[in-house]
C-alpha atoms as a PDB file:
ATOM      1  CA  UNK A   1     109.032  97.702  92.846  1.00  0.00           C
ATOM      2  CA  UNK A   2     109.121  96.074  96.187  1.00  0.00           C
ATOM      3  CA  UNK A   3     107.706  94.065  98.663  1.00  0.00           C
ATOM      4  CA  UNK A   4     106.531  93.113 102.369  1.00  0.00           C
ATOM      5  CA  UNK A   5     105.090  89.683 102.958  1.00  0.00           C
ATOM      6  CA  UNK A   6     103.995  88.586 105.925  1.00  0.00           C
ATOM      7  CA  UNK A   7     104.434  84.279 106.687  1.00  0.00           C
ATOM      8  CA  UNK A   8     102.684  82.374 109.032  1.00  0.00           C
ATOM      9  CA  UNK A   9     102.931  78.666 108.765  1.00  0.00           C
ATOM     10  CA  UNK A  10     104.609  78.646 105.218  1.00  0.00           C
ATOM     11  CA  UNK A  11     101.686  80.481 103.737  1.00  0.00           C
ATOM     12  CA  UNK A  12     101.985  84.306 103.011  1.00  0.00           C
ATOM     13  CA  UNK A  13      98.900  85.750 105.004  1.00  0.00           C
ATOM     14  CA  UNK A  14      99.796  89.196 103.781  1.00  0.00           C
ATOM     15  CA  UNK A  15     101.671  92.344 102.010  1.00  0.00           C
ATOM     16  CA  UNK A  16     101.745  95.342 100.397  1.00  0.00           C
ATOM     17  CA  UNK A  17     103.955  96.344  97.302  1.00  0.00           C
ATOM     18  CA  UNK A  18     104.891  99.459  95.578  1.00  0.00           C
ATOM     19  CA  UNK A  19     107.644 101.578  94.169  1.00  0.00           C
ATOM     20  CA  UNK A  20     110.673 102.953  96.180  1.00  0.00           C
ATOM     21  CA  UNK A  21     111.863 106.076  95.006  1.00  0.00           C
ATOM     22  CA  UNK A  22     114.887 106.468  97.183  1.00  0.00           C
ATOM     23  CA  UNK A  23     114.140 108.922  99.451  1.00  0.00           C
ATOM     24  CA  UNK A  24     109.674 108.185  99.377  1.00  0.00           C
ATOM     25  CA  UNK A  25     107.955 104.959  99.113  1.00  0.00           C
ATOM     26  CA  UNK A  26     104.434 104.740  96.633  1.00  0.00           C
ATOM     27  CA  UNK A  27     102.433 102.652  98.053  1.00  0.00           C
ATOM     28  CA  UNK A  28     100.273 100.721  95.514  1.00  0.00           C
ATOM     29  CA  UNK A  29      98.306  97.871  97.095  1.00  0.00           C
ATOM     30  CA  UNK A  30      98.210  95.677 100.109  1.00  0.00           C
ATOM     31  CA  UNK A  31      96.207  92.326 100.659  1.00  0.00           C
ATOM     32  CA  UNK A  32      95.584  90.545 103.719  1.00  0.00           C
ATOM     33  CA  UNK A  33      94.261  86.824 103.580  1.00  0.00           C
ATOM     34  CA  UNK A  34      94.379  86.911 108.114  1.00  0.00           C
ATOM     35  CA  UNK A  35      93.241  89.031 110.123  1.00  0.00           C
ATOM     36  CA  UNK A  36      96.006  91.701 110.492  1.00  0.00           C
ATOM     37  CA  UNK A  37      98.420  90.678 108.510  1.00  0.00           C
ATOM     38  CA  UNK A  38      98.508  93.764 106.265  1.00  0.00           C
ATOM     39  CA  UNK A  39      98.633  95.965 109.520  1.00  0.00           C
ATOM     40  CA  UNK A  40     101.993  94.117 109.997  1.00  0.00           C
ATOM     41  CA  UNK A  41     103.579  94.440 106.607  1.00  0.00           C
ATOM     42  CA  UNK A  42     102.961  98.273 106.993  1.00  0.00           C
ATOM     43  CA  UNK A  43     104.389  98.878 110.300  1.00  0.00           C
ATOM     44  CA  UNK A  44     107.274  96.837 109.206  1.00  0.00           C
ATOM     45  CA  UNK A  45     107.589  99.165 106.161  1.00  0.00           C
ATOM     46  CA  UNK A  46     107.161 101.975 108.136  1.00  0.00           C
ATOM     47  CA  UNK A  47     109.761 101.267 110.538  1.00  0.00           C
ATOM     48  CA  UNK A  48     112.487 100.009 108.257  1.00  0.00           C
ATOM     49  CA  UNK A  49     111.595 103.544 106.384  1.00  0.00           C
ATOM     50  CA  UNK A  50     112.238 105.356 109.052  1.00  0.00           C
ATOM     51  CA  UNK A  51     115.504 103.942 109.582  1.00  0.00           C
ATOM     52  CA  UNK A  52     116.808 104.693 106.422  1.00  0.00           C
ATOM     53  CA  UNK A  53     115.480 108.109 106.514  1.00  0.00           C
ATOM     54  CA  UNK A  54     112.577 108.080 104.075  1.00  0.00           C
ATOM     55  CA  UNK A  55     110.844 111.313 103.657  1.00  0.00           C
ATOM     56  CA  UNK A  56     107.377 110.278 102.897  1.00  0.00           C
ATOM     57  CA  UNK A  57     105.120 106.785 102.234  1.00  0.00           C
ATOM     58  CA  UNK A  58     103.036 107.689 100.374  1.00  0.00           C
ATOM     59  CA  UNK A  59      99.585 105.303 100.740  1.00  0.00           C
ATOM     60  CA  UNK A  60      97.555 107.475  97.682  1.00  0.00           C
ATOM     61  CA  UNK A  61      94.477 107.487  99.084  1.00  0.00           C
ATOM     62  CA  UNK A  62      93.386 109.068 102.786  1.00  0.00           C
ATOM     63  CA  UNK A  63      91.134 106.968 104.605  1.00  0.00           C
ATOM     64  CA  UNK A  64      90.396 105.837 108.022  1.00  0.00           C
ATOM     65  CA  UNK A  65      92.160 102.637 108.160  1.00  0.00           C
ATOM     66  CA  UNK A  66      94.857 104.342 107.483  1.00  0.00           C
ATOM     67  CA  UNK A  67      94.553 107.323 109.589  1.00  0.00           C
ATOM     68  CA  UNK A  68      94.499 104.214 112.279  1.00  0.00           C
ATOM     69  CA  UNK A  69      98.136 103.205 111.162  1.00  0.00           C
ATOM     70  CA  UNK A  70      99.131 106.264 111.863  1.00  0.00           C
ATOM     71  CA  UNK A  71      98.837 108.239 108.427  1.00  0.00           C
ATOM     72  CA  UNK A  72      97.865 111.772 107.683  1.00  0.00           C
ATOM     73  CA  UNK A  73      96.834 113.796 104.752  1.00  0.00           C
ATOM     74  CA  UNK A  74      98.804 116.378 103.277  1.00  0.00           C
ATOM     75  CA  UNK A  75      98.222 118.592 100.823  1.00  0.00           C
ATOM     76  CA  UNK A  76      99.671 118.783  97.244  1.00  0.00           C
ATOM     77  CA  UNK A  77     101.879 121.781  97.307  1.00  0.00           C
ATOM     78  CA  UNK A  78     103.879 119.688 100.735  1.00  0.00           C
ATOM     79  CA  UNK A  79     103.422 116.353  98.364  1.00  0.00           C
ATOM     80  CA  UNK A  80     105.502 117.776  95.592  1.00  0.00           C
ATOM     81  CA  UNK A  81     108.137 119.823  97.479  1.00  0.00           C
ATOM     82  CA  UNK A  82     108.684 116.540  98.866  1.00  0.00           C
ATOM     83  CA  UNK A  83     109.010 114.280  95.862  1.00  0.00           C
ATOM     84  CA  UNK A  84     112.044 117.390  94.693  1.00  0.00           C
ATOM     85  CA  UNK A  85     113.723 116.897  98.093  1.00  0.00           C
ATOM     86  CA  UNK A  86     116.239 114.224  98.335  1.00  0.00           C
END
């Protein structure tokens, strides 16, 4: 498992955590205690992901929060042929 945490003041405001797979992220859970702060922990994912050439993060669930991050839904034929890929 891993995490993001987002800091402000000494206090973590935020994060997310889930399971890295090598080549796709899972996604489990993310918590925000200010206003944002989960927002930030999953761009930061997202861009250090992309970096290292993840295929997928995978959030679990559609919904519109996270269609506002920048997510989309695909379907479970795509999902697995990209869990084989490496």
């Amino acid at each position: 498992a891993k995490s993001i945490e987002v800091w402000q003041n000494g206090q973590l405001v935020g994060g997310l955590y889930g399971i890295d797979l090598g080549h796709v992220f899972c996604g489990e859970s993310m918590f925000s205690k200010v206003s944002n702060a989960s927002k930030v922990a999953f761009i930061t994912l997202a861009n250090q992901l992309k970096k290292y050439n993840y295929n997928l993060l995978d959030c679990q669930v559609y919904n519109e929060h996270l269609e506002s991050l920048g997510c989309r839904e695909i379907d479970r034929t795509d999902f697995m042929e990209i869990l084989k890929s490496k």
